[in-house]
PDB file of N, CA and C in Angstrom:
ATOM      1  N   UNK A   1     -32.416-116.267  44.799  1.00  0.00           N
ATOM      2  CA  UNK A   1     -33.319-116.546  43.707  1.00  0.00           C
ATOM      3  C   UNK A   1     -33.815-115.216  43.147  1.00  0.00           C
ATOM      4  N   UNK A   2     -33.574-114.883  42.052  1.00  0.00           N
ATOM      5  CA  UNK A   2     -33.632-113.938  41.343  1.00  0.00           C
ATOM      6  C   UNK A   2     -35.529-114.088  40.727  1.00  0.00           C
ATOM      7  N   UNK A   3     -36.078-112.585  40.009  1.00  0.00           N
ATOM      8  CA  UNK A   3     -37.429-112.635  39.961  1.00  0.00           C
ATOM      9  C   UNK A   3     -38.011-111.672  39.984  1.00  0.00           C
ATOM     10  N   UNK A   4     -39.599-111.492  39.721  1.00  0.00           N
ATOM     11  CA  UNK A   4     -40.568-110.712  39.887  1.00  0.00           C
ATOM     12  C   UNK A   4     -41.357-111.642  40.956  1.00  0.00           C
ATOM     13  N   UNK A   5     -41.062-110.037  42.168  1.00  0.00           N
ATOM     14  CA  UNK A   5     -42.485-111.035  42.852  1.00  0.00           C
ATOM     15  C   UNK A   5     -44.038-110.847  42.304  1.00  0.00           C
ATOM     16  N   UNK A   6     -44.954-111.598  42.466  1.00  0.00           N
ATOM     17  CA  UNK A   6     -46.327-111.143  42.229  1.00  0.00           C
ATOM     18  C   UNK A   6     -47.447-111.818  42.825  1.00  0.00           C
ATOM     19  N   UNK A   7     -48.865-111.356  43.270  1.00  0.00           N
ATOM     20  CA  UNK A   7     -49.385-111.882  44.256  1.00  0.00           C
ATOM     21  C   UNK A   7     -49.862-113.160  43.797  1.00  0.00           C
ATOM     22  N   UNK A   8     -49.972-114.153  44.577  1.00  0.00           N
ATOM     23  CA  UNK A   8     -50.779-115.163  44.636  1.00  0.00           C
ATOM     24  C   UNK A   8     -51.877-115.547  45.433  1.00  0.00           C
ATOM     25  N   UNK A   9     -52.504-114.909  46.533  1.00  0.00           N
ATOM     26  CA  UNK A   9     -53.646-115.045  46.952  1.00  0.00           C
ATOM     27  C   UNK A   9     -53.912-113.337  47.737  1.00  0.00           C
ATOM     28  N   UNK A  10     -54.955-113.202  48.008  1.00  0.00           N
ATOM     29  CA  UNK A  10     -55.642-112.201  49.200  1.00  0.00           C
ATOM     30  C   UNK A  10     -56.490-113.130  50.468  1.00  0.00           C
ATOM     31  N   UNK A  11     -56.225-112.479  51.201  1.00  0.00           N
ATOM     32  CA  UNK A  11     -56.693-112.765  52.658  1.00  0.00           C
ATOM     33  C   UNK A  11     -57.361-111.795  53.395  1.00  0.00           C
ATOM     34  N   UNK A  12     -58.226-112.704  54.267  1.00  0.00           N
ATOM     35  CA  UNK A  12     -59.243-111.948  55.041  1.00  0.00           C
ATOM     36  C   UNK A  12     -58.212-111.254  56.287  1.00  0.00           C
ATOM     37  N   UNK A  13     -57.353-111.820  56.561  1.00  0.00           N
ATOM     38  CA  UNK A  13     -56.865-111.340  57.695  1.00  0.00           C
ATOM     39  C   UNK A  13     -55.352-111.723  57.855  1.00  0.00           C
ATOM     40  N   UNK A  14     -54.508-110.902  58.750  1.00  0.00           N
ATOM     41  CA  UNK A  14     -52.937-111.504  58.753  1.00  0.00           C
ATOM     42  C   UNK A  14     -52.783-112.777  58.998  1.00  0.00           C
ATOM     43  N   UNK A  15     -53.594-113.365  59.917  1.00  0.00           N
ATOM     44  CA  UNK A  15     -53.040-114.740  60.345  1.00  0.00           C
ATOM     45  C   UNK A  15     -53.386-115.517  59.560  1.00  0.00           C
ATOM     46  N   UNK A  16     -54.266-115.273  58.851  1.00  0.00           N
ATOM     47  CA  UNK A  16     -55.107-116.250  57.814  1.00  0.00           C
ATOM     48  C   UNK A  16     -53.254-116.635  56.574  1.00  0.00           C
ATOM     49  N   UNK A  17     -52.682-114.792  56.067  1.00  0.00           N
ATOM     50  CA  UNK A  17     -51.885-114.790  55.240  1.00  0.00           C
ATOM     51  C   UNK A  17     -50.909-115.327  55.647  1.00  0.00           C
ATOM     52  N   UNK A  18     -50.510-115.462  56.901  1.00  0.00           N
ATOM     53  CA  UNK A  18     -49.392-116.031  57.644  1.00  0.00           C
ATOM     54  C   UNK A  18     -49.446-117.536  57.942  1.00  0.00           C
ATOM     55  N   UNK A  19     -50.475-118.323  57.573  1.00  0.00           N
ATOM     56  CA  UNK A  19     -50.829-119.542  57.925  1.00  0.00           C
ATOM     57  C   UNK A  19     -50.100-120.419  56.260  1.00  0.00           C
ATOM     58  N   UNK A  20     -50.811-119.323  55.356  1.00  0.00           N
ATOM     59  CA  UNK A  20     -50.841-119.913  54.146  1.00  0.00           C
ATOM     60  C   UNK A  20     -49.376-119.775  53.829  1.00  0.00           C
ATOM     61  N   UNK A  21     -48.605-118.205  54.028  1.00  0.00           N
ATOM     62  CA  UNK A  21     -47.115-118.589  53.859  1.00  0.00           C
ATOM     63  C   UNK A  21     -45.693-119.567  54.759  1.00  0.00           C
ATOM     64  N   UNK A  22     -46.445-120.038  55.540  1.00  0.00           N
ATOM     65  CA  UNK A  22     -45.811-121.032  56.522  1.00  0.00           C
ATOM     66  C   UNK A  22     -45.647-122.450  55.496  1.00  0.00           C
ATOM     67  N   UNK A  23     -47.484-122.543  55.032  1.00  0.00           N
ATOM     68  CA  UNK A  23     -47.657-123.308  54.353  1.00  0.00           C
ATOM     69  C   UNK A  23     -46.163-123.646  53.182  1.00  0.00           C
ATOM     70  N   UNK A  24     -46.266-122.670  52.472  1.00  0.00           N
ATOM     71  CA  UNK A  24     -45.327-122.209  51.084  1.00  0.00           C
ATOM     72  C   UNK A  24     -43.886-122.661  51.698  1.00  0.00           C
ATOM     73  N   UNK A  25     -43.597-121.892  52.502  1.00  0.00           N
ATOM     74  CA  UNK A  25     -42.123-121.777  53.032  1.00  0.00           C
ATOM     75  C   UNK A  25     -41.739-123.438  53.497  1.00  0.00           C
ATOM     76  N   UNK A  26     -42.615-124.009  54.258  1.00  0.00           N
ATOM     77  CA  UNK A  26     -42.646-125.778  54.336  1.00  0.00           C
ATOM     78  C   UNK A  26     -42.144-126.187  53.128  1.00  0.00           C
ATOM     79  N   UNK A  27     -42.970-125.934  52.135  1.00  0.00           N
ATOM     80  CA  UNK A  27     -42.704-126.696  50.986  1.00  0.00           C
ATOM     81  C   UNK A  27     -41.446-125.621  50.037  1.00  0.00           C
ATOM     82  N   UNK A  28     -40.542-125.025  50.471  1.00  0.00           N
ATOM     83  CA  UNK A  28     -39.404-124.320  50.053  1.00  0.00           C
ATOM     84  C   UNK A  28     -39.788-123.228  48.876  1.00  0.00           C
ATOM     85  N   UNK A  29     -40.929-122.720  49.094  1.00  0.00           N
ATOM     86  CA  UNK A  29     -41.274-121.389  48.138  1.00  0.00           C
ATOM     87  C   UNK A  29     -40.954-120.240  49.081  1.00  0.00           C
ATOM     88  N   UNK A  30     -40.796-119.579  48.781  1.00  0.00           N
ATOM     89  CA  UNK A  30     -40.382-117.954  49.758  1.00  0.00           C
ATOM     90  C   UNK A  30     -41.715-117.244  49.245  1.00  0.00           C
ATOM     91  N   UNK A  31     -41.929-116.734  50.663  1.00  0.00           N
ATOM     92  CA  UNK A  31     -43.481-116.303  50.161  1.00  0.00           C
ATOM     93  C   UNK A  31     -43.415-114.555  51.373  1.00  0.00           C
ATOM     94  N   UNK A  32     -43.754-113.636  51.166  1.00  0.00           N
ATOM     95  CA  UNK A  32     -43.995-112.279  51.873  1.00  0.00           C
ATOM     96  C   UNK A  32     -44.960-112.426  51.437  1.00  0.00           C
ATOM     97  N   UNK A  33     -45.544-111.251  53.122  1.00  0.00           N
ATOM     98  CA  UNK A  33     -46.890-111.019  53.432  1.00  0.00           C
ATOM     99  C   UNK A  33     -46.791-109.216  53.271  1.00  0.00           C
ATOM    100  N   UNK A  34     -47.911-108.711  52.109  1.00  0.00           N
ATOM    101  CA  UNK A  34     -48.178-107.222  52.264  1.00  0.00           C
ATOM    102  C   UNK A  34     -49.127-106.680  52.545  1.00  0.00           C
ATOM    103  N   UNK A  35     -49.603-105.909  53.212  1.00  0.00           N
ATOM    104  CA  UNK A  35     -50.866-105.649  53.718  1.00  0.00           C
ATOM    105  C   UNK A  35     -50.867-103.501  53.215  1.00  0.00           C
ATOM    106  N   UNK A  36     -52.183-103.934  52.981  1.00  0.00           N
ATOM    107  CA  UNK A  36     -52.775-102.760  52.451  1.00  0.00           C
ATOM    108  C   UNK A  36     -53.895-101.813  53.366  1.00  0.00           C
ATOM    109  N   UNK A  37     -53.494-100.683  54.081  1.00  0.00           N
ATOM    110  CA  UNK A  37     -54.921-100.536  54.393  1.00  0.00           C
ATOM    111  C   UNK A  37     -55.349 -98.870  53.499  1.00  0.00           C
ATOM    112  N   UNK A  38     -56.717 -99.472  53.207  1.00  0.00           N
ATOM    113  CA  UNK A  38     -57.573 -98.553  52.820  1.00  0.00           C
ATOM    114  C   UNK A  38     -58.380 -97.224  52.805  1.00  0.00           C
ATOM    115  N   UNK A  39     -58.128 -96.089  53.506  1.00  0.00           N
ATOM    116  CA  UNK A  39     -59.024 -95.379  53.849  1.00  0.00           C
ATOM    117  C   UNK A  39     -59.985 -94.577  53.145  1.00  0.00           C
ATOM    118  N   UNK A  40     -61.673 -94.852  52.908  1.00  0.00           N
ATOM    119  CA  UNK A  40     -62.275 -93.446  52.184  1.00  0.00           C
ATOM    120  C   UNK A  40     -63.125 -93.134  52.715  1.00  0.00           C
ATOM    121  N   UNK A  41     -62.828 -91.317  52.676  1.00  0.00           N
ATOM    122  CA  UNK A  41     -63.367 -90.477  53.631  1.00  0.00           C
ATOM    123  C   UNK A  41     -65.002 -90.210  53.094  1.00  0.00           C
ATOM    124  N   UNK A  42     -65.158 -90.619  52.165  1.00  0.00           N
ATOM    125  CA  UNK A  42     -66.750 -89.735  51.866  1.00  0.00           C
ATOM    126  C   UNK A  42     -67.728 -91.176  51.422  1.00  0.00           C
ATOM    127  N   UNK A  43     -68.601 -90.862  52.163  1.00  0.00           N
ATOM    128  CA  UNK A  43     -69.185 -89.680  52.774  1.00  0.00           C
ATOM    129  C   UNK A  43     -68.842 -90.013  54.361  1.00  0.00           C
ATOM    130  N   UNK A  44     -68.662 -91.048  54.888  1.00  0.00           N
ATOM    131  CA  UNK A  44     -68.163 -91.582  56.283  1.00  0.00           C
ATOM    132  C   UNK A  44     -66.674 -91.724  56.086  1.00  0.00           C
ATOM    133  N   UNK A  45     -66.125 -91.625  57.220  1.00  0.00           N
ATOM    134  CA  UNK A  45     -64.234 -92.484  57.189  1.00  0.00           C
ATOM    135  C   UNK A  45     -64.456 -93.885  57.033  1.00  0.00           C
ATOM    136  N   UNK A  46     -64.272 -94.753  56.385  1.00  0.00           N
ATOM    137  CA  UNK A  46     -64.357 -96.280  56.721  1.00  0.00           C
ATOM    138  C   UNK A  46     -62.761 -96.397  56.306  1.00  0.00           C
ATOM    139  N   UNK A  47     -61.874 -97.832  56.960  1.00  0.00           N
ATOM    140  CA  UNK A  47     -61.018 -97.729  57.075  1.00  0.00           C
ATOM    141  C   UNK A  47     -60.581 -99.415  56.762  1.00  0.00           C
ATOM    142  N   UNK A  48     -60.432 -99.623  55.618  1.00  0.00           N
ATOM    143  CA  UNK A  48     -60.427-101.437  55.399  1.00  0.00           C
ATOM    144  C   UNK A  48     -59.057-102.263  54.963  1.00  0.00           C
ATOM    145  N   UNK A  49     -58.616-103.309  55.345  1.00  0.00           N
ATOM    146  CA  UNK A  49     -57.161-103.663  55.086  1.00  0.00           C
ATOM    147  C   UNK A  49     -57.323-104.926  54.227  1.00  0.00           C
ATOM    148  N   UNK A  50     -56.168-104.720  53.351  1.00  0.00           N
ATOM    149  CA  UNK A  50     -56.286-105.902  52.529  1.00  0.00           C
ATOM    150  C   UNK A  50     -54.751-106.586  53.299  1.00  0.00           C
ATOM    151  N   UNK A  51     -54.890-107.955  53.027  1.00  0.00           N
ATOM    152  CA  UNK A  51     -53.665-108.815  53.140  1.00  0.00           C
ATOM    153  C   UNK A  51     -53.083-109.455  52.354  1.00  0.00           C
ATOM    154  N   UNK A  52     -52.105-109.634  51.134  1.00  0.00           N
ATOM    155  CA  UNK A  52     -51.576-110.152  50.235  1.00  0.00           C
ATOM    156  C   UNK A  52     -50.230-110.998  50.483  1.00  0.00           C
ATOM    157  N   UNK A  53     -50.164-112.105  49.467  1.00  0.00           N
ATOM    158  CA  UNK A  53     -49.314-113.315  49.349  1.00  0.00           C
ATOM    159  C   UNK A  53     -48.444-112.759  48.704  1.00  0.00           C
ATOM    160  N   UNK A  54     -46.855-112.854  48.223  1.00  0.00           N
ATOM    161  CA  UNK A  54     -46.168-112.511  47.148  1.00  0.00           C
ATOM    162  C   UNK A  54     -45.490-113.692  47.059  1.00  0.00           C
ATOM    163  N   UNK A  55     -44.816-114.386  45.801  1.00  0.00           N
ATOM    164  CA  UNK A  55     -44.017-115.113  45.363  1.00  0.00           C
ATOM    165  C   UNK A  55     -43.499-115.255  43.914  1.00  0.00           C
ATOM    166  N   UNK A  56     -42.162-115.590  44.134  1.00  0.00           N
ATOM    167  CA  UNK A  56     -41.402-115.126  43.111  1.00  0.00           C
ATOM    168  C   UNK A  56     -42.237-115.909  41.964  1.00  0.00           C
ATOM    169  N   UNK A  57     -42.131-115.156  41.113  1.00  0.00           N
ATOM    170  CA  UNK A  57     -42.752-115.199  39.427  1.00  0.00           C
ATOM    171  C   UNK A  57     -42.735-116.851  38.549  1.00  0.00           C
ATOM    172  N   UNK A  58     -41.101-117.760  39.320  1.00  0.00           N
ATOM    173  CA  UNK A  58     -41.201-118.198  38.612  1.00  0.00           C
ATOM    174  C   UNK A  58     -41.675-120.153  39.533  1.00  0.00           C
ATOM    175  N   UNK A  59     -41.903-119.543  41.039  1.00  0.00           N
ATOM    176  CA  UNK A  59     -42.862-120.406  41.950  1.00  0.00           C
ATOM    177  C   UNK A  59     -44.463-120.370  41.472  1.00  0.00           C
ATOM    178  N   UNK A  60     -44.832-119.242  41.064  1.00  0.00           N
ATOM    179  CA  UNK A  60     -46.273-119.162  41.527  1.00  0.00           C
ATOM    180  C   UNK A  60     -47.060-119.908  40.900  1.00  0.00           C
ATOM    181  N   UNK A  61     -46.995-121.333  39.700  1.00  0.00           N
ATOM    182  CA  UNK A  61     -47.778-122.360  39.631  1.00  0.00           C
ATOM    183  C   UNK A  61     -47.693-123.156  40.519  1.00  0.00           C
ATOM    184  N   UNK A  62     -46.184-123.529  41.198  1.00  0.00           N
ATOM    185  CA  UNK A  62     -46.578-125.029  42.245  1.00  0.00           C
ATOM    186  C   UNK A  62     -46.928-123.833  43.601  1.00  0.00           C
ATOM    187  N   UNK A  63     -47.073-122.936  43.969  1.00  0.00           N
ATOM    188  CA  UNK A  63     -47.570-122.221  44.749  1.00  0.00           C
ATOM    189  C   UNK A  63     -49.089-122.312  44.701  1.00  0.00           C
ATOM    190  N   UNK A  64     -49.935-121.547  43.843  1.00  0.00           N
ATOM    191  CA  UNK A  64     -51.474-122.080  43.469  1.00  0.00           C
ATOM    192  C   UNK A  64     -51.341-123.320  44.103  1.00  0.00           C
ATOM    193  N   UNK A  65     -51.366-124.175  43.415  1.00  0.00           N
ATOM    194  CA  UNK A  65     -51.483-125.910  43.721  1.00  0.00           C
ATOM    195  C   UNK A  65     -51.567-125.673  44.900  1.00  0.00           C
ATOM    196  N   UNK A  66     -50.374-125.321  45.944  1.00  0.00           N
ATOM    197  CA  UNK A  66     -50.630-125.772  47.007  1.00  0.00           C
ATOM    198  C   UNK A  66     -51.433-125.241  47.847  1.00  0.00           C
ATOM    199  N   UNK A  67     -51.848-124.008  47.387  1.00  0.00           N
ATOM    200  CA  UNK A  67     -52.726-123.392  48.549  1.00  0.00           C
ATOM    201  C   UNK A  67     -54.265-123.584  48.228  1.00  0.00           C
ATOM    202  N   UNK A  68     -54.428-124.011  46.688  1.00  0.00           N
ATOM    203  CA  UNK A  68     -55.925-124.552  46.806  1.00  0.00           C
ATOM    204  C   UNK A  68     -55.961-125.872  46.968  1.00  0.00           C
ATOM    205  N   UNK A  69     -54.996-126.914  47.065  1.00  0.00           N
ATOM    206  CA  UNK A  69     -54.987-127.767  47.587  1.00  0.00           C
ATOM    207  C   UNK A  69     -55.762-127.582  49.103  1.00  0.00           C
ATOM    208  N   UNK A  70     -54.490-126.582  49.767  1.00  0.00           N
ATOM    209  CA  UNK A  70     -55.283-126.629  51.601  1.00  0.00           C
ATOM    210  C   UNK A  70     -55.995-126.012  51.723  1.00  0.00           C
ATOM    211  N   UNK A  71     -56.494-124.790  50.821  1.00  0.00           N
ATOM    212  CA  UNK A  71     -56.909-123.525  51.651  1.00  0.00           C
ATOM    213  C   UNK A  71     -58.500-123.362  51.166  1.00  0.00           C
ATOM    214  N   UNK A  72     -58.872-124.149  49.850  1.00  0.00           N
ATOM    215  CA  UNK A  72     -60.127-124.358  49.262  1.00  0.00           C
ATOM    216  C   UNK A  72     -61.507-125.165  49.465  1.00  0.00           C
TER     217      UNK A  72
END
C-alpha cells in the first residue's frame, strides 16, 4: 500500500501507543509507533518522550473513528 504516512494520535506512553495500534492493525490499518525523546538543557536537563501513531494518508479517517471510538 503505497502513501504518506502521517500521525494520527500522541500518547502518554509506549504501551498506551501499542495498545491503540493493535487496535488499528485488528481492524486491517497498518499503523507504526514513533517515539520522540526530548531533551532541554536550560536552565535544568529535563528529559521528556513523546509517543506517536503513524498511518498511511489514505486510512487516517476510518483510523480516527476508531480510536475515538475506544480510546475517548
Amino acid at each position: 500500500m503505497k502513501g504518506h504516512k502521517v500521525f494520527v494520535g500522541e500518547f502518554e506512553d509506549e504501551l498506551y501507543a501499542e495498545i491503540a495500534r493493535r487496535e488499528l492493525i485488528s481492524a486491517g490499518i497498518r499503523a507504526n509507533i514513533i517515539k520522540e525523546r526530548i531533551v532541554e538543557t536550560s536552565p535544568v536537563m529535563q528529559c521528556t518522550e513523546r509517543v506517536k501513531l503513524t498511518v498511511i494518508d489514505s486510512q487516517l479517517e476510518e483510523a480516527r473513528k476508531i480510536l475515538t471510538t475506544r480510546f475517548i
